[in-house]
N, C-alpha and C. Protein backbone atom coordinates (compact mmCIF):
# COMPACT_ATOMS: atom_id res chain seq x y z
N UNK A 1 110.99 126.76 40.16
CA UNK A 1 110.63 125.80 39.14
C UNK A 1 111.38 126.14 37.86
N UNK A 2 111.57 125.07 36.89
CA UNK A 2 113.02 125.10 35.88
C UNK A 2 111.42 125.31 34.76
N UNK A 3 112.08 126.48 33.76
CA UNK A 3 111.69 126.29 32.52
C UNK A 3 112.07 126.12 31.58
N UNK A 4 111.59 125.39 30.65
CA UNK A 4 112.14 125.09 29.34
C UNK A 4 111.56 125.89 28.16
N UNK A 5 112.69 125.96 27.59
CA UNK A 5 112.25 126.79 25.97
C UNK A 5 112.39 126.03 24.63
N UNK A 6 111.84 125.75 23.60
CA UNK A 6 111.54 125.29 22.44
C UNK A 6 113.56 125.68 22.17
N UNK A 7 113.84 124.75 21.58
CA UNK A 7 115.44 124.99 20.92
C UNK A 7 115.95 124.74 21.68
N UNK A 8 116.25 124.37 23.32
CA UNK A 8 116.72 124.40 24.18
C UNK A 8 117.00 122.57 24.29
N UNK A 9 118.39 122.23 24.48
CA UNK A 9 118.41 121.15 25.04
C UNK A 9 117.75 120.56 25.91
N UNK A 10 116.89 119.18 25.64
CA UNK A 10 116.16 118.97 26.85
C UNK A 10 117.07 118.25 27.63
N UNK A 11 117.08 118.13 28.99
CA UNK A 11 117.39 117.73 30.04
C UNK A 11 118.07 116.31 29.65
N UNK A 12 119.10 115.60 30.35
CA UNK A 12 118.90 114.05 30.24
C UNK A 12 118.22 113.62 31.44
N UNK A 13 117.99 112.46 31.05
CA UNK A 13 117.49 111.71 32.61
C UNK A 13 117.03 110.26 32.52
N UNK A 14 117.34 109.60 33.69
CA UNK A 14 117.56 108.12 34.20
C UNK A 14 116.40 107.38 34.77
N UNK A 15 115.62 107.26 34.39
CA UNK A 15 114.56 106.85 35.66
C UNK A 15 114.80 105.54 35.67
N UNK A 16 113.81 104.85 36.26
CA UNK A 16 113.35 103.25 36.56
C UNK A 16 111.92 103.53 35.94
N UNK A 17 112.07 102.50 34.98
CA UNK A 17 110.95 102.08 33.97
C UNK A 17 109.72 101.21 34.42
N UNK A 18 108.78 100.79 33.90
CA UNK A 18 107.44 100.14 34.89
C UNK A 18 108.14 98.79 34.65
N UNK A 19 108.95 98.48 34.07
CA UNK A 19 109.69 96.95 33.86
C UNK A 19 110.58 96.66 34.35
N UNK A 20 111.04 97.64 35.55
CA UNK A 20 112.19 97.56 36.05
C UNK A 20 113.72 98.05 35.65
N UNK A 21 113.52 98.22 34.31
CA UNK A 21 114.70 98.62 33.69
C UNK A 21 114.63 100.11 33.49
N UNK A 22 116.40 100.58 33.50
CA UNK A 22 116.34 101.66 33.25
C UNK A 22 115.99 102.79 31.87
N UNK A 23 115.25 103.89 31.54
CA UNK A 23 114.65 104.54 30.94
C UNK A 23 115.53 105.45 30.89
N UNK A 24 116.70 106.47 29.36
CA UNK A 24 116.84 107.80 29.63
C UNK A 24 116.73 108.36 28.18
N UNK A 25 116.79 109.54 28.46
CA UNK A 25 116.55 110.26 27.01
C UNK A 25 117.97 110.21 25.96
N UNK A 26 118.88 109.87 26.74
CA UNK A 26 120.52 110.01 25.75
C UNK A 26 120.34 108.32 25.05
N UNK A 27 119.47 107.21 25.83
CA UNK A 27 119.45 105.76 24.45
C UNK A 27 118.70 106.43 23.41
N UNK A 28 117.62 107.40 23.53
CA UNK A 28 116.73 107.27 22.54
C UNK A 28 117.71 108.15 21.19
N UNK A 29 119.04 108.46 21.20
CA UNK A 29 119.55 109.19 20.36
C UNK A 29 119.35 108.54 19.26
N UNK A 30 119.31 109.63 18.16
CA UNK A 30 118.94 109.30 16.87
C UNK A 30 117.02 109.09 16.39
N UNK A 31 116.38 108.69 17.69
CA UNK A 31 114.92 108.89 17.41
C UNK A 31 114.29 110.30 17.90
N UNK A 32 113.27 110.73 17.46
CA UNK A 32 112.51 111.65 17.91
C UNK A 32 111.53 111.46 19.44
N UNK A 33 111.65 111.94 20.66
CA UNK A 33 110.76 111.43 21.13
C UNK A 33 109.69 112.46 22.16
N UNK A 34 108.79 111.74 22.52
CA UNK A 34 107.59 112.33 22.77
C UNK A 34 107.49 112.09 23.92
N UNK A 35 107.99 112.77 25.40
CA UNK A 35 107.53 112.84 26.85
C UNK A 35 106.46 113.58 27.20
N UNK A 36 105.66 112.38 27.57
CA UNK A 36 104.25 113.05 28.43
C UNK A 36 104.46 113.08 29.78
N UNK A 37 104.03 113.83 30.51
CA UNK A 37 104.10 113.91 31.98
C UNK A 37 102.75 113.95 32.23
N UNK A 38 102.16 113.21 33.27
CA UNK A 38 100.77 112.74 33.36
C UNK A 38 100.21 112.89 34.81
N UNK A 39 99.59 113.60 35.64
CA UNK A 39 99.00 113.58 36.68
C UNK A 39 99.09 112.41 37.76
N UNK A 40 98.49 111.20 37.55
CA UNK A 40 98.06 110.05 37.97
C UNK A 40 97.87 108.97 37.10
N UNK A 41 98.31 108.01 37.23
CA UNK A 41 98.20 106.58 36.78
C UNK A 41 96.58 106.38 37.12
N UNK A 42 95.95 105.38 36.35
CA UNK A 42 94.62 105.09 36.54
C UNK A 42 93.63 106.21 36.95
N UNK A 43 93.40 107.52 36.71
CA UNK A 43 92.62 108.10 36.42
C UNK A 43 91.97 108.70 35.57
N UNK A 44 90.89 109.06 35.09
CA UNK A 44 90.37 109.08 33.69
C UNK A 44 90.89 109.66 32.60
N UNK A 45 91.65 111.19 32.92
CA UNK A 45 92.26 111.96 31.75
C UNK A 45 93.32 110.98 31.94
N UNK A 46 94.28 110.70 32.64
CA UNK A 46 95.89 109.81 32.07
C UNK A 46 95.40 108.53 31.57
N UNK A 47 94.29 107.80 31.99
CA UNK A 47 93.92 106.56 31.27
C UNK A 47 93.34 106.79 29.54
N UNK A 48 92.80 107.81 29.22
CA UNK A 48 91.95 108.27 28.47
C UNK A 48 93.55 108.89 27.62
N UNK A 49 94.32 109.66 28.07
CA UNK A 49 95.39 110.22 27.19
C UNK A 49 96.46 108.92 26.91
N UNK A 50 96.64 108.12 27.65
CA UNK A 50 97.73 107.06 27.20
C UNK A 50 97.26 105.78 26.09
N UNK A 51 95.74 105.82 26.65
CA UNK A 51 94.91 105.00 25.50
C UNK A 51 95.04 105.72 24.36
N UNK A 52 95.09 106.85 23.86
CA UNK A 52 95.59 108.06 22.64
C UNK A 52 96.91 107.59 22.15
N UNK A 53 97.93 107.50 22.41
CA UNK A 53 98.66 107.25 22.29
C UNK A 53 98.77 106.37 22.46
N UNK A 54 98.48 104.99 22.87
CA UNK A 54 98.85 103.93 22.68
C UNK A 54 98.22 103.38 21.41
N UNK A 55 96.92 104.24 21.13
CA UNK A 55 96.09 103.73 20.18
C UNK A 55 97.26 104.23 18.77
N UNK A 56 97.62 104.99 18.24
CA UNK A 56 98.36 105.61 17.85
C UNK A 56 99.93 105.42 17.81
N UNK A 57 100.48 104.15 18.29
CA UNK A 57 101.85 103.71 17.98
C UNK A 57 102.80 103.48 16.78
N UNK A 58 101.27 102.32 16.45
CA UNK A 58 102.47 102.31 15.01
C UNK A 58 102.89 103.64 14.54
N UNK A 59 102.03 104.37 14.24
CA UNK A 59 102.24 105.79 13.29
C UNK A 59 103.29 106.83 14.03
N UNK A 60 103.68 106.58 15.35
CA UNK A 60 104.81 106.97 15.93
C UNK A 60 105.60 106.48 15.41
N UNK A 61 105.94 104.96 15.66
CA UNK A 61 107.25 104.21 15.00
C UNK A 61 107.43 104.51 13.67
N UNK A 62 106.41 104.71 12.78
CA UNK A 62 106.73 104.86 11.27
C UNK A 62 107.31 106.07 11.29
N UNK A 63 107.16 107.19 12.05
CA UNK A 63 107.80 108.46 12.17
C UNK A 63 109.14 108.97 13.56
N UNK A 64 109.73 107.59 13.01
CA UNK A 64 110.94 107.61 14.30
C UNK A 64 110.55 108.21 15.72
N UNK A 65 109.72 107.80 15.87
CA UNK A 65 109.28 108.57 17.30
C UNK A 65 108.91 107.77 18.31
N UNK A 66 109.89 107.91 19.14
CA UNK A 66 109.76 107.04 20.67
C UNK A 66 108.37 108.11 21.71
N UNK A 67 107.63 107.28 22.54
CA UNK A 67 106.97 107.82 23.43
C UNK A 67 107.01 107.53 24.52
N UNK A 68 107.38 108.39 25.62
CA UNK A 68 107.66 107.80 27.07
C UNK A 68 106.41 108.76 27.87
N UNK A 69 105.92 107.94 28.87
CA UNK A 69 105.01 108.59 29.67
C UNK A 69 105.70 108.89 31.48
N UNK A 70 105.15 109.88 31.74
CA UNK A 70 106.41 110.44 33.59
C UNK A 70 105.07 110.35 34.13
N UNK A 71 105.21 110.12 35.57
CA UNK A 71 104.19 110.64 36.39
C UNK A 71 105.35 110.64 37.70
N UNK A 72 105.13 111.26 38.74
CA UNK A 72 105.14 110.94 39.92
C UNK A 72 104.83 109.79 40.71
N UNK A 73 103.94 108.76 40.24
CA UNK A 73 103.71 107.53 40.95
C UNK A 73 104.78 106.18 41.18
N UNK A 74 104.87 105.96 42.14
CA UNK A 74 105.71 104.80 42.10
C UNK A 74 105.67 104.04 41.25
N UNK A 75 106.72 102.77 41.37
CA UNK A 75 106.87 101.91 40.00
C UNK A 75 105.98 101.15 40.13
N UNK A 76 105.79 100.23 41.09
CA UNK A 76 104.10 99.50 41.20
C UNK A 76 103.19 99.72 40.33
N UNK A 77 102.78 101.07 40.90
CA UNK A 77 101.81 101.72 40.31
C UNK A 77 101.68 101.84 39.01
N UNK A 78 102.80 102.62 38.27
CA UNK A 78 102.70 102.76 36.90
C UNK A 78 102.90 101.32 35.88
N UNK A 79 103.35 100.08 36.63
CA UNK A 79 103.32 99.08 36.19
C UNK A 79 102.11 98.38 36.20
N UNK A 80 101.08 98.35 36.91
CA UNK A 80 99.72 98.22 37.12
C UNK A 80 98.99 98.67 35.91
N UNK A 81 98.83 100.16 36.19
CA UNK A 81 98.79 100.94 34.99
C UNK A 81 99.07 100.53 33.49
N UNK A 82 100.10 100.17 33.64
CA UNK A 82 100.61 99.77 32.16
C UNK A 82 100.35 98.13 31.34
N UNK A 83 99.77 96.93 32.69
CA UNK A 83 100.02 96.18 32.00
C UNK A 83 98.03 96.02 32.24
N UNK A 84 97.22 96.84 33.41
CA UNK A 84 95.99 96.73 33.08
C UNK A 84 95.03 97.60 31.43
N UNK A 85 96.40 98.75 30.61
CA UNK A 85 95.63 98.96 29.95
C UNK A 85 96.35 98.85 28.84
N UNK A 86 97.43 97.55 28.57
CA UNK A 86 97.85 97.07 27.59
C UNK A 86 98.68 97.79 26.55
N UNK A 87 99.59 98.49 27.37
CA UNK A 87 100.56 99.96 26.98
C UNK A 87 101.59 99.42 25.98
N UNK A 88 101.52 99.94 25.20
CA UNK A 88 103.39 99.74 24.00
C UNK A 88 104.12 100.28 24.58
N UNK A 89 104.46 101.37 25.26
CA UNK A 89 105.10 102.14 25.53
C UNK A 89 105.57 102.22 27.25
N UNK A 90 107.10 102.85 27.26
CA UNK A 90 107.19 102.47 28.49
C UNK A 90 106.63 103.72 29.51
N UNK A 91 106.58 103.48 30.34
CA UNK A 91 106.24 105.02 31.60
C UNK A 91 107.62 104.23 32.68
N UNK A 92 107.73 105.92 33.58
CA UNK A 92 108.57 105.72 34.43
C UNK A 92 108.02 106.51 35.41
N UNK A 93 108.44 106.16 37.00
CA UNK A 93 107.69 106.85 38.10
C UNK A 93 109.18 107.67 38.65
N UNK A 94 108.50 109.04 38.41
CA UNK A 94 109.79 109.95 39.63
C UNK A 94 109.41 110.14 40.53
N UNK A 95 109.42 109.35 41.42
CA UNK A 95 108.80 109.66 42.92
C UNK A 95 109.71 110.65 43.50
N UNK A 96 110.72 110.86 43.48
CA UNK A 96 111.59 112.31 43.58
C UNK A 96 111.12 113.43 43.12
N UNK A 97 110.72 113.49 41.77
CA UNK A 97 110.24 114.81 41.52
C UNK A 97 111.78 116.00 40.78
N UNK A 98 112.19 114.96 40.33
CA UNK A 98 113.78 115.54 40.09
C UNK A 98 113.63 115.96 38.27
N UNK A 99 113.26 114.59 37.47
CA UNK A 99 113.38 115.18 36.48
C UNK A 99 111.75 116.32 36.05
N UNK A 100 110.58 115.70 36.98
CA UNK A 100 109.90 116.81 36.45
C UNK A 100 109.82 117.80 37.49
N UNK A 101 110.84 118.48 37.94
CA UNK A 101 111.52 119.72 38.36
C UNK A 101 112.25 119.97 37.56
N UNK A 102 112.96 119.48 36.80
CA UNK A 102 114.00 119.52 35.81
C UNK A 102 113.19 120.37 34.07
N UNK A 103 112.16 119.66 33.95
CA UNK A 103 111.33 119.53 33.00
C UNK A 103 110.42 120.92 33.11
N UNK A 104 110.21 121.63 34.57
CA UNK A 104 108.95 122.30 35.11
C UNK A 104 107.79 122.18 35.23
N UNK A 105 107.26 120.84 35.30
CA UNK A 105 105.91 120.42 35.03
C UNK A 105 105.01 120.05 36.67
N UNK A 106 106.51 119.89 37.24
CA UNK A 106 105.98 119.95 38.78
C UNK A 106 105.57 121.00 39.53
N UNK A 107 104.41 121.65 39.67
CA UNK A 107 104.16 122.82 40.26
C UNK A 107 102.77 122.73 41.23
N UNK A 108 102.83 123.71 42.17
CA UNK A 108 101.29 124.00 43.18
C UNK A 108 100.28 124.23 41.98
N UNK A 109 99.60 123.00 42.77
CA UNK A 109 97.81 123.39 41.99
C UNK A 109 96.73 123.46 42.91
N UNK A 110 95.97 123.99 42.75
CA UNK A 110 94.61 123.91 43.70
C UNK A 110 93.49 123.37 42.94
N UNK A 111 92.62 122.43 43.70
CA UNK A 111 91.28 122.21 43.67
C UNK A 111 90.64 122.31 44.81
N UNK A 112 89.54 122.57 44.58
CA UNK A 112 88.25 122.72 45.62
C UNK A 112 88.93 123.79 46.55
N UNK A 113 89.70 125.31 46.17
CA UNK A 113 90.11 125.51 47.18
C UNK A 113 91.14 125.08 48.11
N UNK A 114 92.05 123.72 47.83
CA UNK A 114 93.02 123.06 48.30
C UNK A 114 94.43 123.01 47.24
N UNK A 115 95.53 123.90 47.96
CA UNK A 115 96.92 123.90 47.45
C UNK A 115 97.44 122.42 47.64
N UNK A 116 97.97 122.00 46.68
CA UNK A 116 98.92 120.95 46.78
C UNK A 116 99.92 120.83 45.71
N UNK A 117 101.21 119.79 45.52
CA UNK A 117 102.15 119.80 44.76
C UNK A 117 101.86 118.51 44.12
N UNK A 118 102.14 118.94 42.26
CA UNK A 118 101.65 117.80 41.40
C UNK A 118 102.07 117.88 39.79
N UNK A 119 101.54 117.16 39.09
CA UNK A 119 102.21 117.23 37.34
C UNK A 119 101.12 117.86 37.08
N UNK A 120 101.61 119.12 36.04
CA UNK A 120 100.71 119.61 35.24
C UNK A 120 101.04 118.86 33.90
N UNK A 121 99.79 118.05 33.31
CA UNK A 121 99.79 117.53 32.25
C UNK A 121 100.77 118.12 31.22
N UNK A 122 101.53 118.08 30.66
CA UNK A 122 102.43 118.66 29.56
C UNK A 122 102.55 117.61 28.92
N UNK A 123 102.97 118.32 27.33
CA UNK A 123 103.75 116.89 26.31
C UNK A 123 104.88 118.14 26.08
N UNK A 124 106.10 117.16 25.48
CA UNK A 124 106.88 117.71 24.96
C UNK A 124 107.31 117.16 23.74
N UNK A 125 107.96 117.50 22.70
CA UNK A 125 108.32 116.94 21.40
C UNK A 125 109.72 117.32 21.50
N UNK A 126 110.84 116.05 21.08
CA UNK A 126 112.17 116.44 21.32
C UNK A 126 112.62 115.64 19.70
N UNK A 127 113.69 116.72 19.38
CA UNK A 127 114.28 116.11 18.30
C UNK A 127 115.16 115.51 18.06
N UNK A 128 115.53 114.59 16.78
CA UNK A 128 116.95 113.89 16.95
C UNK A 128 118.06 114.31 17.71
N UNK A 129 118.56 115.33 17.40
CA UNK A 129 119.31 116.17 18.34
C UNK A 129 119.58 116.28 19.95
N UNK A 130 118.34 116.37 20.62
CA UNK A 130 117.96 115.84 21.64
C UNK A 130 116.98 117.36 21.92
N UNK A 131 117.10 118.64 21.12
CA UNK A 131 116.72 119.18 21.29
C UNK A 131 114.82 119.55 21.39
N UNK A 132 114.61 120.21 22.28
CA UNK A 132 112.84 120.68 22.33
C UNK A 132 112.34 121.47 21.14
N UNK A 133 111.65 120.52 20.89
CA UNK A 133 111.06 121.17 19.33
C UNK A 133 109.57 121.74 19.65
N UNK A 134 108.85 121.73 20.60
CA UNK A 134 107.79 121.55 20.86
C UNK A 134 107.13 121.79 22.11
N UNK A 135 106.24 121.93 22.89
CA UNK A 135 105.88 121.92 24.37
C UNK A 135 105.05 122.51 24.29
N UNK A 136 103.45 121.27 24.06
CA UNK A 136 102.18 121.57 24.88
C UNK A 136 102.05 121.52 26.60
N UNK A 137 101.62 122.81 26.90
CA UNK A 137 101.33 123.06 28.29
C UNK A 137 100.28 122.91 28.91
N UNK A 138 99.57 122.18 29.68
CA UNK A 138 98.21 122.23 30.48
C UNK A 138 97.75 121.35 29.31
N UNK A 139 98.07 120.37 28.96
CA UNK A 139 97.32 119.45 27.94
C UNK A 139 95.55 119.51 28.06
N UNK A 140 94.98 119.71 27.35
CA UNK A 140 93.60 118.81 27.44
C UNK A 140 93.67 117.60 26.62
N UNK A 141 93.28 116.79 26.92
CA UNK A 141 93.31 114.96 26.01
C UNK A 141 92.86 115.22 24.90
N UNK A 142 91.64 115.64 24.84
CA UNK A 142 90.45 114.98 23.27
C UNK A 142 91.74 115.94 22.41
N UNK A 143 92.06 114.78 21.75
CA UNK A 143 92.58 115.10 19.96
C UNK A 143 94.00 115.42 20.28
N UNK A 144 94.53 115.42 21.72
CA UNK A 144 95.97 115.80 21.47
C UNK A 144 97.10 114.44 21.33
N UNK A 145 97.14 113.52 21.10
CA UNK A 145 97.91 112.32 20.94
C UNK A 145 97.50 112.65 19.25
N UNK A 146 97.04 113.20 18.59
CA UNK A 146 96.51 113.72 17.05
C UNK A 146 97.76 114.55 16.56
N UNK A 147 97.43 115.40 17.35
CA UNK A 147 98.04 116.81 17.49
C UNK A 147 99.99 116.44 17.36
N UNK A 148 100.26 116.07 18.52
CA UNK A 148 101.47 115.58 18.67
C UNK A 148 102.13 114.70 17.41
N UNK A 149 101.45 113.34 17.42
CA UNK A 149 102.02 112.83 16.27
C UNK A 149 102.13 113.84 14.74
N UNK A 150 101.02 114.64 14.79
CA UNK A 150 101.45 115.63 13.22
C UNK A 150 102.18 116.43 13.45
N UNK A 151 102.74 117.19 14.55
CA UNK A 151 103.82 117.54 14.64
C UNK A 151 104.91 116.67 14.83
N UNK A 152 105.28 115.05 15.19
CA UNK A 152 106.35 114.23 15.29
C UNK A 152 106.51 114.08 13.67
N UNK A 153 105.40 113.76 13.04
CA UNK A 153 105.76 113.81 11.65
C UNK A 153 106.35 115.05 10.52
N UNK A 154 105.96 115.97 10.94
CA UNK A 154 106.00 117.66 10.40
C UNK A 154 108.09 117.45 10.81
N UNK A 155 108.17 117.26 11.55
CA UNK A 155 109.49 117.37 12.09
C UNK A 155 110.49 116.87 11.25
């Protein structure tokens, strides 16, 4: 698994967007932006964390700050997702598992006693530059779409 370090160029990358169009981090040059990597589409913490941030847009845009959301789920899916909970923002599905291998957010987790392969919630904060300014790990939701934007602004 790839790790990333704060100062460190983040990665580029291409996905397919929930709109069909393509998504990468080298258009957003010149803005600041904010990749979440999210477990699952339509389940309570990613519904509950993207409503955070969606609630919370304008005050991104006023602080040059683009927000993109990753999951692993197909495009369907995250398009579902996006237009049942009325998203500003785009998400993209890596059903490959390439850029969040790239990112390190893809790793073995267990519940109930059961190993499996999945997104550990992360945000990252990237700067004009393109560089990682930032990287909450193992997110918990309550107050972190807070959190993030005062550091997009601090920046």
């Amino acid at each position: 698994m790839a790790t990333i370090d704060v100062g460190a160029p983040a990665p580029d990358f291409t996905l397919t967007g929930d709109d069909g169009h393509p998504i990468s981090l080298s258009a957003q040059a010149g803005h600041k932006v904010v990749l979440y990597f999210y477990p699952k589409a339509g389940t309570e913490g990613c519904t509950l964390e993207a409503h955070d941030f969606n609630r919370l847009r304008d005050e991104f845009a006023a602080a040059n700050t683009v927000v993109i959301g990753i999951s692993a789920d197909p495009d369907k899916a995250i398009a579902r997702f996006r237009t049942k909970n009325g998203l500003a923002f785009p998400l993209a599905g890596d059903t490959e598992h390439k850029v969040l291998t790239a990112y390190g957010v893809w790793a073995e987790k267990s519940m109930y006693g059961r190993s499996f392969w999945g997104v550990v919630r992360t945000t990252l904060l990237i700067d004009t530059d393109g560089r990682i300014a930032r990287i909450w790990p193992k997110v918990k939701v309550a107050g972190h779409a807070e959190e993030v934007l005062a550091a997009a602004k601090a920046l």
